[in-house]
Protein backbone atom coordinates (compact mmCIF):
# COMPACT_ATOMS: atom_id res chain seq x y z
CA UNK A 1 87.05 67.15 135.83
CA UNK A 2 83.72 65.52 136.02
CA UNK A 3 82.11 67.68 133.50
CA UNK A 4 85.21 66.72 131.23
CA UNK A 5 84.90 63.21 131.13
CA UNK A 6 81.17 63.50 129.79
CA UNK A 7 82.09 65.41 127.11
CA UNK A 8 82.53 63.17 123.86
CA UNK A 9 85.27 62.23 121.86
CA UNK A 10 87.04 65.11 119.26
CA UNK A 11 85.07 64.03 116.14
CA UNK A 12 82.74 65.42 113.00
CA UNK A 13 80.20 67.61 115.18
CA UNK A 14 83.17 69.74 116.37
CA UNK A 15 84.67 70.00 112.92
CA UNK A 16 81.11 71.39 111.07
CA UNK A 17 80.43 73.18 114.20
CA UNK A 18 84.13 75.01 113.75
CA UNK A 19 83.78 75.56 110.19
CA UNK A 20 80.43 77.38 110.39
CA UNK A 21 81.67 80.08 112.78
CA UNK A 22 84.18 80.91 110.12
CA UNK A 23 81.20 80.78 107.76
CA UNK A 24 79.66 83.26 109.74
CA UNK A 25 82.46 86.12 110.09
CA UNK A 26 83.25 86.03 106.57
CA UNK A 27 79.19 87.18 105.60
CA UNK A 28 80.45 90.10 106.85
CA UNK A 29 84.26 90.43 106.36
CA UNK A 30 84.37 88.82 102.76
CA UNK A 31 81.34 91.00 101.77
CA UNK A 32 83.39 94.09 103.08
CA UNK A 33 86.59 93.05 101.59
CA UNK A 34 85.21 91.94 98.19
CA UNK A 35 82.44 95.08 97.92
CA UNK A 36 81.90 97.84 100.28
CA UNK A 37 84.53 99.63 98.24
CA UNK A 38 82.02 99.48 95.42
CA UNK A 39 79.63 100.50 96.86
CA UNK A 40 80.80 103.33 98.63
CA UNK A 41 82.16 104.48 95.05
CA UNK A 42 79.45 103.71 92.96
CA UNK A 43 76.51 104.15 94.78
CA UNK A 44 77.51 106.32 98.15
CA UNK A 45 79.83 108.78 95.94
CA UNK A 46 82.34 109.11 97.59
CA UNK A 47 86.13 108.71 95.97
CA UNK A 48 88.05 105.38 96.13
CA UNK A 49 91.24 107.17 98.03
CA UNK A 50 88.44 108.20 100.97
CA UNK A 51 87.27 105.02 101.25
CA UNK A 52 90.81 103.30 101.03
CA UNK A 53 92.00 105.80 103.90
CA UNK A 54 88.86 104.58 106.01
CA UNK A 55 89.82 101.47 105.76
CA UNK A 56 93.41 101.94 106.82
CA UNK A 57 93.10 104.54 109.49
CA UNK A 58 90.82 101.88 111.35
CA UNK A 59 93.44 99.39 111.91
CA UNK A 60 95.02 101.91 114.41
CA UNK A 61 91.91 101.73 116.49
CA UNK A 62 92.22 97.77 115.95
CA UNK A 63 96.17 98.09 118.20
CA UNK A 64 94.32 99.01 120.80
CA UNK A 65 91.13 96.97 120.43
CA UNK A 66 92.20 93.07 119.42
CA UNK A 67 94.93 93.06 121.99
CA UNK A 68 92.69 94.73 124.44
CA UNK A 69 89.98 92.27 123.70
CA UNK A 70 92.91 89.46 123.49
CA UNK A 71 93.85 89.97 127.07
CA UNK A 72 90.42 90.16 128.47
CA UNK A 73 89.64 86.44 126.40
CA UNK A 74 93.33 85.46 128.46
CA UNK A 75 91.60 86.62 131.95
CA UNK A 76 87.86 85.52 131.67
CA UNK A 77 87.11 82.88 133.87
CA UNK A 78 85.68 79.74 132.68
CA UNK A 79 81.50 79.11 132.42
CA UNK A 80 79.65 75.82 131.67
CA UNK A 81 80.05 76.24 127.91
CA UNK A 82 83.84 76.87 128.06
CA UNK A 83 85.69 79.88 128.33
CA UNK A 84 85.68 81.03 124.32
CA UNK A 85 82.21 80.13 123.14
CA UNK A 86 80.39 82.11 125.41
CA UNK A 87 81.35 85.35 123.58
CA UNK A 88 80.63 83.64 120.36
CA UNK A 89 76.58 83.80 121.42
CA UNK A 90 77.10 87.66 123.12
CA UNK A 91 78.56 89.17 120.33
CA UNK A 92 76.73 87.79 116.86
CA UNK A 93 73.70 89.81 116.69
CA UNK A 94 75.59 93.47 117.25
CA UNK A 95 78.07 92.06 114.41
CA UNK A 96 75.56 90.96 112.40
CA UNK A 97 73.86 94.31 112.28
CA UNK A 98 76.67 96.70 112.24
CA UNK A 99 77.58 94.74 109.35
CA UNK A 100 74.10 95.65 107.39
CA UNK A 101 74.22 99.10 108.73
CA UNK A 102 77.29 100.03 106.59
CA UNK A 103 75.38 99.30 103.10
CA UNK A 104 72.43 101.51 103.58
CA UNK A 105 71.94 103.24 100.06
CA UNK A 106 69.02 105.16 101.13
CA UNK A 107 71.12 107.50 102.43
CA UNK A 108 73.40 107.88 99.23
CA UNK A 109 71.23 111.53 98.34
CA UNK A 110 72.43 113.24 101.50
CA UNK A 111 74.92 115.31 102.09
CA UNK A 112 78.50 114.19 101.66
CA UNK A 113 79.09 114.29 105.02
CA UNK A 114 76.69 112.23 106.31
CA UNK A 115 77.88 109.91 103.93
CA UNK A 116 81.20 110.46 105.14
CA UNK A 117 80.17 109.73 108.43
CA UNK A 118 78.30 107.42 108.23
CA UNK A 119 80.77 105.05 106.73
CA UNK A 120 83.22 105.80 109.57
CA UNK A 121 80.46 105.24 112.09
CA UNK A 122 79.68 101.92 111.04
CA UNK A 123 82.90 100.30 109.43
CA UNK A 124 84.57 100.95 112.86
CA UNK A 125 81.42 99.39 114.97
CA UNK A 126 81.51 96.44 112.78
CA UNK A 127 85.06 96.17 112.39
CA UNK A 128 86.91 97.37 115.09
CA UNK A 129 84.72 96.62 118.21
CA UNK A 130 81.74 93.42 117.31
CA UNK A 131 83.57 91.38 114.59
CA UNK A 132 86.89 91.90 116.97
CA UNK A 133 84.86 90.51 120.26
CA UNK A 134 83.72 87.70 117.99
CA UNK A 135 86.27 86.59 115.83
CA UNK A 136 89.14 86.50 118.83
CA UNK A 137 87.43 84.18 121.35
CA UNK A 138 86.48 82.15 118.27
CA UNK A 139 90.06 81.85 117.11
CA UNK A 140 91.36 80.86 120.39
CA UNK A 141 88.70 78.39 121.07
CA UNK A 142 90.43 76.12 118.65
CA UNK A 143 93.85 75.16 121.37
CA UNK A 144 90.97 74.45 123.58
CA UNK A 145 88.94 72.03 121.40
CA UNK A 146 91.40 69.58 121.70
CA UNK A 147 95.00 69.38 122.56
CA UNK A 148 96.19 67.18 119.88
CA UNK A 149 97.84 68.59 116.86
CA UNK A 150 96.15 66.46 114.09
CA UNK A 151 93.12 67.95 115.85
CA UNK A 152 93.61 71.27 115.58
CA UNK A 153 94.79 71.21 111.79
CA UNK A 154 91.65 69.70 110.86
CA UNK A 155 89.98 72.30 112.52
CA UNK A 156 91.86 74.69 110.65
CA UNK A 157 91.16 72.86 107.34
CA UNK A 158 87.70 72.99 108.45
CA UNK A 159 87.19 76.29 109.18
CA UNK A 160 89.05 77.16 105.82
CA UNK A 161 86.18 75.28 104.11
CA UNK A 162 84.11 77.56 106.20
CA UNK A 163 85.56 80.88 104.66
CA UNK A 164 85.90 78.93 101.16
CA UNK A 165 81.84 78.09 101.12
CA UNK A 166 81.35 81.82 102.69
CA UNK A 167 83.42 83.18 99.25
CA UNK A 168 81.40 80.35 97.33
CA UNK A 169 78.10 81.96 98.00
CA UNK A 170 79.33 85.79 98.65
CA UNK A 171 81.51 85.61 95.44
CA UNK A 172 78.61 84.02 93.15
CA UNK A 173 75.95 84.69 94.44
CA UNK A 174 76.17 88.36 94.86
CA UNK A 175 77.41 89.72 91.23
CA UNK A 176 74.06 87.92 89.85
CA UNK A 177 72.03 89.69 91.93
CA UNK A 178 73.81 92.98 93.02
CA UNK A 179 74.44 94.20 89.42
CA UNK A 180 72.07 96.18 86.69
CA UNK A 181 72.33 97.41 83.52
CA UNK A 182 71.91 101.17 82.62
CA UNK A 183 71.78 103.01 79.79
CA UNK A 184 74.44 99.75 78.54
CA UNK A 185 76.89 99.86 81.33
CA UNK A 186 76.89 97.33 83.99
CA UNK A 187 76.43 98.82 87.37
CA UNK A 188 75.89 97.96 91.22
CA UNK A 189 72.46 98.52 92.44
CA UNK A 190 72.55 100.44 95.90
CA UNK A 191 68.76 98.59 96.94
CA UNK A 192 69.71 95.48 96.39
CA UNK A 193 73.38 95.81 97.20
CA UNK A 194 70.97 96.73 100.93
CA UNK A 195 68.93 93.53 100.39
CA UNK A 196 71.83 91.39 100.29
CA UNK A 197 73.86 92.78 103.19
CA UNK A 198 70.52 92.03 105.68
CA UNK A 199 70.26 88.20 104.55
CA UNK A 200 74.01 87.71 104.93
CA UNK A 201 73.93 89.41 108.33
CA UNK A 202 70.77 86.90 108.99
CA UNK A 203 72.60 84.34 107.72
CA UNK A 204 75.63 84.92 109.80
CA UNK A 205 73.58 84.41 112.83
CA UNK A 206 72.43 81.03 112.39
CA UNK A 207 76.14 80.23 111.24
CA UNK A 208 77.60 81.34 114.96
CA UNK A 209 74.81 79.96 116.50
CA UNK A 210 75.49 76.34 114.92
CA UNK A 211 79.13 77.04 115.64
CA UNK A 212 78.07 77.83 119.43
CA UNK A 213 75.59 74.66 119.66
CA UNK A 214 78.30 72.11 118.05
CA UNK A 215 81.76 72.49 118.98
CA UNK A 216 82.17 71.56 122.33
CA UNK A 217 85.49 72.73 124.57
CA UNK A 218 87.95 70.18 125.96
CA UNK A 219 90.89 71.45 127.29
CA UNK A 220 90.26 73.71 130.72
CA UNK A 221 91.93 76.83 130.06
CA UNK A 222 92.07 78.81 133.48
CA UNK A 223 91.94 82.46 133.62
CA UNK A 224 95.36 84.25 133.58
CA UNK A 225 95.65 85.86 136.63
CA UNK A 226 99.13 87.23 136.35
CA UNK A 227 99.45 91.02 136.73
CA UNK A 228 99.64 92.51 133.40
CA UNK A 229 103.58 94.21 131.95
CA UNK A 230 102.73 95.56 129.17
CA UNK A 231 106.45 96.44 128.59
CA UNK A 232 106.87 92.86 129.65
CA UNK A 233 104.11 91.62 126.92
CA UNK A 234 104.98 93.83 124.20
CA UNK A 235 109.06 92.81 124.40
CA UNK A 236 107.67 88.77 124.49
CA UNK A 237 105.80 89.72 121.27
CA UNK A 238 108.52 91.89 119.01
CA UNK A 239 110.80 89.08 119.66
CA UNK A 240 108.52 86.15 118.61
CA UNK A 241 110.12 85.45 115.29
CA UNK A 242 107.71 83.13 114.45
CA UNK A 243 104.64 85.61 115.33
CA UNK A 244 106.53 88.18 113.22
CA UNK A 245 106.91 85.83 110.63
CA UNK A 246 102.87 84.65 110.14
CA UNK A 247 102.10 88.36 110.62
CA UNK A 248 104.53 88.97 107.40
CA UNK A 249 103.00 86.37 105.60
CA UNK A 250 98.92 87.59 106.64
CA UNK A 251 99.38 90.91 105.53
CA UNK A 252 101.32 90.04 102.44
CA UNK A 253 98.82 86.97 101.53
CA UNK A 254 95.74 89.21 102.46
CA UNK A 255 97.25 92.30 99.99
CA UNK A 256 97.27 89.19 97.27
CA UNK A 257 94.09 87.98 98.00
CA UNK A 258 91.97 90.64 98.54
CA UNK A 259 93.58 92.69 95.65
CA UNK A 260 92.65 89.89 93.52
CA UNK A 261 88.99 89.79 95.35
CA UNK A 262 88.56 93.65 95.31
CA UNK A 263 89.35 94.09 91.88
CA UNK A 264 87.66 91.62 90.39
CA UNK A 265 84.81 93.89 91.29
CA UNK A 266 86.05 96.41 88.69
CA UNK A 267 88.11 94.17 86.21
CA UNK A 268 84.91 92.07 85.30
CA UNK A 269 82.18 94.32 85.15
CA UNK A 270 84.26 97.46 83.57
CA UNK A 271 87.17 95.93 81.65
CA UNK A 272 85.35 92.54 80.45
CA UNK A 273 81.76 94.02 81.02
CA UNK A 274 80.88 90.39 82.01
CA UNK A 275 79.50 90.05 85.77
CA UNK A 276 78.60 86.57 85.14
CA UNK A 277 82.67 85.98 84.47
CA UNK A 278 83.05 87.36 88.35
CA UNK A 279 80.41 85.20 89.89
CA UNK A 280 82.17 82.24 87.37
CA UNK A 281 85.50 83.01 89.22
CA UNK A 282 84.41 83.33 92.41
CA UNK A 283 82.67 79.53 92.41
CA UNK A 284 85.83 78.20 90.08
CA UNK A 285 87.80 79.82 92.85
CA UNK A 286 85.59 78.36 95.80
CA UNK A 287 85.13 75.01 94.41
CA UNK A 288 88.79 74.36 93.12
CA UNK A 289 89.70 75.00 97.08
CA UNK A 290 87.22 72.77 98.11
CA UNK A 291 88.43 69.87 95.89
CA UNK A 292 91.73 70.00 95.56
CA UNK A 293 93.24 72.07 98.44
CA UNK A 294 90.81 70.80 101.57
CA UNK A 295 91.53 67.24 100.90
CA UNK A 296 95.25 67.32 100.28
CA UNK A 297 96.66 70.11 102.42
CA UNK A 298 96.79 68.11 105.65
CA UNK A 299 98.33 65.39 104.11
CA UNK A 300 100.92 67.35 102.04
CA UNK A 301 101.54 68.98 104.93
CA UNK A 302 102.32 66.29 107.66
CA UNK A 303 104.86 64.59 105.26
CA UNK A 304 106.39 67.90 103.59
CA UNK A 305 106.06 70.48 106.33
CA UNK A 306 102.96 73.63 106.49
CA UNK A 307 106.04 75.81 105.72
CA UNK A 308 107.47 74.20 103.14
CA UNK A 309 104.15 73.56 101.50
CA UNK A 310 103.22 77.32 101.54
CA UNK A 311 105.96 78.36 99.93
CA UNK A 312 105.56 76.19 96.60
CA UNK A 313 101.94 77.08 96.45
CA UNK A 314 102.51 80.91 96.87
CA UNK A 315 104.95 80.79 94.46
CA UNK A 316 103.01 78.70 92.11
CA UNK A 317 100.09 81.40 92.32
CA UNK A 318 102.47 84.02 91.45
CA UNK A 319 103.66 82.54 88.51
CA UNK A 320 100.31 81.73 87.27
CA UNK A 321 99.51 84.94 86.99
CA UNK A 322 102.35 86.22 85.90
CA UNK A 323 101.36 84.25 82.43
CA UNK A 324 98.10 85.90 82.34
CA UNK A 325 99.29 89.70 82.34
CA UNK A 326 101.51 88.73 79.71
CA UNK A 327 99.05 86.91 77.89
CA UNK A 328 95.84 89.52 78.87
CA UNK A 329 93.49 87.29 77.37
CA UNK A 330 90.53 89.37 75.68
CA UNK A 331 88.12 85.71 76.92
CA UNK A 332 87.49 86.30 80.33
CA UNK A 333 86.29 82.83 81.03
CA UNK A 334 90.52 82.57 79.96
CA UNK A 335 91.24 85.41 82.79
CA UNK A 336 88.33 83.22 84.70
CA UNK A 337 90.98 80.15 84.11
CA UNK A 338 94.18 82.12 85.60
CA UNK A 339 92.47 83.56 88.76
CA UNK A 340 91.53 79.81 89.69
CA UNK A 341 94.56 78.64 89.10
CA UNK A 342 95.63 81.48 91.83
CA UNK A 343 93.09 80.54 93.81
CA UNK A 344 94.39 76.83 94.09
CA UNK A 345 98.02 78.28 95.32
CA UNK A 346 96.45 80.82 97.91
CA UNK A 347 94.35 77.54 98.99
CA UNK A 348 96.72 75.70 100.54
CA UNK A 349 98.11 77.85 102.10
CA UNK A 350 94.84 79.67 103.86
CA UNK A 351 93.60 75.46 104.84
CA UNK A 352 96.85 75.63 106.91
CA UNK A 353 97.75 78.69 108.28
CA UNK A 354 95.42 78.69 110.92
CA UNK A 355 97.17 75.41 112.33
CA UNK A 356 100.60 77.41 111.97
CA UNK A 357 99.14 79.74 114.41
CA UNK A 358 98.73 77.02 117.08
CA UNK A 359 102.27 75.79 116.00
CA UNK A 360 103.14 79.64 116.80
CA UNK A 361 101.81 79.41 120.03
CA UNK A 362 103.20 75.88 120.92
CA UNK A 363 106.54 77.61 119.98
CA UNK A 364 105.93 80.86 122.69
CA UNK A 365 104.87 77.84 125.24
CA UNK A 366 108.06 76.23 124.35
CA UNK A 367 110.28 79.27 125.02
CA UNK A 368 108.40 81.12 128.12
CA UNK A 369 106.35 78.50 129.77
CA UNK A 370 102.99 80.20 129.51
CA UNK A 371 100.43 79.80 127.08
CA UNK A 372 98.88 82.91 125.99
CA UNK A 373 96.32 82.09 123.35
CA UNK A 374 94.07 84.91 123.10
CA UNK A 375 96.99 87.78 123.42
CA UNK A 376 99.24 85.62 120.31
CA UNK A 377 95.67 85.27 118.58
CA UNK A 378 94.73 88.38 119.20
CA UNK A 379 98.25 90.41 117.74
CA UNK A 380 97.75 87.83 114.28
CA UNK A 381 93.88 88.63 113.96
CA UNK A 382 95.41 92.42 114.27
CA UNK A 383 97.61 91.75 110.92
CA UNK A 384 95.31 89.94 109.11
CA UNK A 385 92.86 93.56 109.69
CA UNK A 386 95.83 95.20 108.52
CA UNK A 387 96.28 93.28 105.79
CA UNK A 388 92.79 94.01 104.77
CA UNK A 389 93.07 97.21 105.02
CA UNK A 390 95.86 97.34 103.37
CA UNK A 391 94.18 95.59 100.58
CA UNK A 392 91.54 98.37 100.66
CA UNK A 393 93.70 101.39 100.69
CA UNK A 394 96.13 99.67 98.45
CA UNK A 395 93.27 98.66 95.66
CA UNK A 396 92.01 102.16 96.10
CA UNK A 397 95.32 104.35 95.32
CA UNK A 398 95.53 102.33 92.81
CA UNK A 399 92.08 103.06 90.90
CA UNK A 400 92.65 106.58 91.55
CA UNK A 401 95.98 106.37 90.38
CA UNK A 402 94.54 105.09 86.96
CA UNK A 403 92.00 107.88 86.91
CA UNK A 404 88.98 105.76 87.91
CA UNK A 405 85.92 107.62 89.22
CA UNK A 406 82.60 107.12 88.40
CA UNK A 407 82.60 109.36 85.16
CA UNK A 408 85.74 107.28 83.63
CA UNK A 409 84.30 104.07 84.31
CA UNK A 410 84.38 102.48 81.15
CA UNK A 411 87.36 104.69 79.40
CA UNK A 412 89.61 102.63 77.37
CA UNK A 413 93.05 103.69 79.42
CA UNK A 414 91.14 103.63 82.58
CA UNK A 415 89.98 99.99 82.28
CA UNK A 416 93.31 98.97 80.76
CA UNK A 417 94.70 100.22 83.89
CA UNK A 418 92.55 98.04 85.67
CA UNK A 419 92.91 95.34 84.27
CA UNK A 420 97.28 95.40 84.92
CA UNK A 421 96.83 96.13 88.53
CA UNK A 422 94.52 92.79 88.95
CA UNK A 423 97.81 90.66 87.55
CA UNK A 424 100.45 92.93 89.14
CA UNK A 425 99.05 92.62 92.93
CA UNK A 426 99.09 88.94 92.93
CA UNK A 427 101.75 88.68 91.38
CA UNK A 428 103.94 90.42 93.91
CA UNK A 429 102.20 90.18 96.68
CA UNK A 430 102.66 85.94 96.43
CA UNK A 431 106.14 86.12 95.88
CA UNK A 432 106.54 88.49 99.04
CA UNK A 433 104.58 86.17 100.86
CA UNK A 434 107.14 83.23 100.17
CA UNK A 435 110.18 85.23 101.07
CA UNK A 436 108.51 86.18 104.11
CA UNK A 437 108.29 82.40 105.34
CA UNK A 438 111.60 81.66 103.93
CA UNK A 439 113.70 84.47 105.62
CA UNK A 440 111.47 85.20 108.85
CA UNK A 441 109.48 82.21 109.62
CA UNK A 442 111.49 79.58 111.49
CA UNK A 443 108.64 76.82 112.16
CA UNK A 444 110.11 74.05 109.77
CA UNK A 445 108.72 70.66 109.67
CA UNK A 446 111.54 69.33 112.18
CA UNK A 447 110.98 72.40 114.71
CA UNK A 448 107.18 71.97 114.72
CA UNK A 449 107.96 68.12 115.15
CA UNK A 450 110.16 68.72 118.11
CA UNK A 451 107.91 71.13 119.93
CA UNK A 452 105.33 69.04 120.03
CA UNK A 453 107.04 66.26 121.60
CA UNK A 454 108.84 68.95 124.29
CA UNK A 455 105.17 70.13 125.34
CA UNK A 456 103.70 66.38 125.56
CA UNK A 457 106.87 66.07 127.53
CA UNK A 458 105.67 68.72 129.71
CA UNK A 459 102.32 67.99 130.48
CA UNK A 460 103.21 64.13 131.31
CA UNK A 461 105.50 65.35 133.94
CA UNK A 462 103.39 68.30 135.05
């Protein structure tokens, strides 16, 4: 108790410390999500179904590894730097370099596969084993931050402006750079595509490590000691109906999303033949976030409910682009226009959900008296890979379904094709997101209000 009483105050160090360990997973994940599919087309060779597949057939390994690593957050015992942000300093460099192992283009002239393999090899060291021993403990550090609720959704605003200036840089930045023109096409350049992977895996270091050195943890969490039912764990989880409702809404949001994100990597470039339009979305989409959705979300939230507030926005996003496939602007600084617009509706929602996932786990604390933050963490950081891969599979079929391969890049119903799935995904895959929190999701405003007050009940009489 000593060593908690010297700790300072919740304040601004704990906030930029939080955001930049979100900064740091997303050099890798939003670089996977937004091009490793490219490259492994374009420059590896291989088809976008293969790659798609990959990417899906992973999240199998990720059952058994998130809630695996989940649990063993649950039982670790506390050290002198907390009980989460220990693993944050283990586990950064082996991320950080699976991550640049995937995009090695020197070995795109041998045989398929190698390739092959060597995609599998690496996607599931970064993905399924580093970036899940990083990203759970730092998820779950958050309930032990601070115990206050206003707390904990700035952190999650925070750490949304994280991911936001992650996209900012990862979005603009690499199209300008990545991208070269031959023989009149616009294509990806395997070298540089190489380049850019080790910087942002350089990068991502120094992100965790400022996220390590800042945020300091509050709240003693002991070590769960309890012998482990799994039938016992797994029946507390299926029956969570708020758990089952934020996992709807991840993997529905993260199919919108990263369908947009993914296929701006082929709408731009092959429909619009205009890179610079992709990095232009990518900092409209980044910077809109930043202004309009960071400052407002928590306060639109706490006087209409997170719920309630993700719903319009979702909705809003859908119906945005729902004007642009029927308008298919031949500008694509007007396409540019739309996708921001999108952006601004997915905002919202990603500044809060992370504080819907303490709400979540206030709710399970509520119901069965024990707080299991890693395990609930743990199953939601499991959808959200789905989701992704999802994303990847989904954004895959669907290129192949058009006919795209590297020969039909630039053919007029191939690109046509492309540029209908970009609306369609977003479209549906916001307005599935809103029914999801409408039918499945329970935590209203007044619910979230009155669990708060039972657990500050609790503790006063504990």
């Amino acid at each position: 108790m000593d060593n908690q009483k010297k700790i300072p105050a919740f304040g601004m160090r704990d906030k930029i410390g939080y955001m930049f360990g979100d900064f740091g997973n997303d050099f890798t994940f939003i670089l996977s999500s937004s091009f490793m599919l490219k490259f492994y087309t374009d420059v590896m060779g291989l088809s976008a179904a293969v790659v798609g597949m990959l990417m899906m057939a992973a999240r199998f390994v990720d059952a058994v590894t998130d809630v695996t690593m989940g649990q063993i957050v649950d039982r670790s015992k506390p050290t002198k730097d907390g009980k989460f942000k220990p693993w944050i300093r283990r586990m950064c460099g082996p991320v950080a370099i699976a991550s640049f192992l995937i995009y090695q283009s020197g070995f795109a002239d041998m045989s398929y596969g190698f390739r092959l393999g060597w995609m599998i090899v690496t996607y599931l060291l970064w993905g399924s084993i580093f970036y899940t021993s990083i990203n759970i403990p730092y998820g779950s550090m958050a309930s032990a931050v601070s115990a206050e609720a206003t707390d904990r959704a700035s952190l999650s605003t925070w750490r949304s402006i994280g991911a936001t200036l992650a996209g900012l840089v990862i979005g603009v930045g690499t199209p300008m750079v990545a991208y070269v023109t031959v023989n009149g096409n616009t294509v990806l350049s395997g070298s540089r595509m190489t380049i850019i992977a080790g910087v942002f895996s350089v990068l991502a270091i120094i992100c965790y490590m400022l996220c390590f050195t800042l945020v300091r943890e509050r709240v003693p969490v002991p070590a769960n000691n309890t012998k482990l039912d799994v039938v016992k764990l797994l029946r507390s989880l299926v029956t969570n109906r708020a758990l089952l409702g934020i996992i709807a809404a991840a993997i529905l949001l993260l199919l919108a999303m990263l369908g947009m994100q993914g296929m701006s990597a082929y709408v731009f470039p092959n429909y619009y033949g205009s890179p610079a339009a992709q990095s232009m979305a990518a900092m409209a989409g980044s910077l809109a976030t930043l202004v309009i959705c960071a400052p407002l979300a928590t306060k639109l939230s706490a006087k209409f409910g997170k719920k309630e507030l993700s719903i319009t926005s979702c909705l809003a996003g859908a119906a945005f682009y729902m004007v642009c496939l029927v308008m298919k602007p031949e500008n694509p600084y007007v396409y540019v226009v739309f996708y921001t617009l999108a952006m601004i509706g997915i905002g919202f929602f990603n500044m809060i959900i992370w504080a819907m996932i303490t709400d979540v786990i206030d709710d399970a604390e509520v119901k069965n008296g024990i707080r299991e933050d890693g395990t609930i963490y743990s199953v939601y950081s499991f959808a959200r890979k789905i989701g992704q891969a999802l994303s990847s599979g989904m954004v895959g079929a669907l290129l192949s379904l058009v006919g795209y391969t590297t020969a039909t890049a630039f053919d007029p119903d191939v690109v046509d094709g492309i540029f209908n799935i970009s609306c369609i995904v977003p479209i549906v895959g916001l307005v599935a997101v809103a029914l999801a929190l409408i039918f499945i999701y329970p935590l209203n405003k007044k619910k979230v209000d009155a669990n708060v007050l039972e657990l500050k009940k609790r503790r006063k009489e504990a």
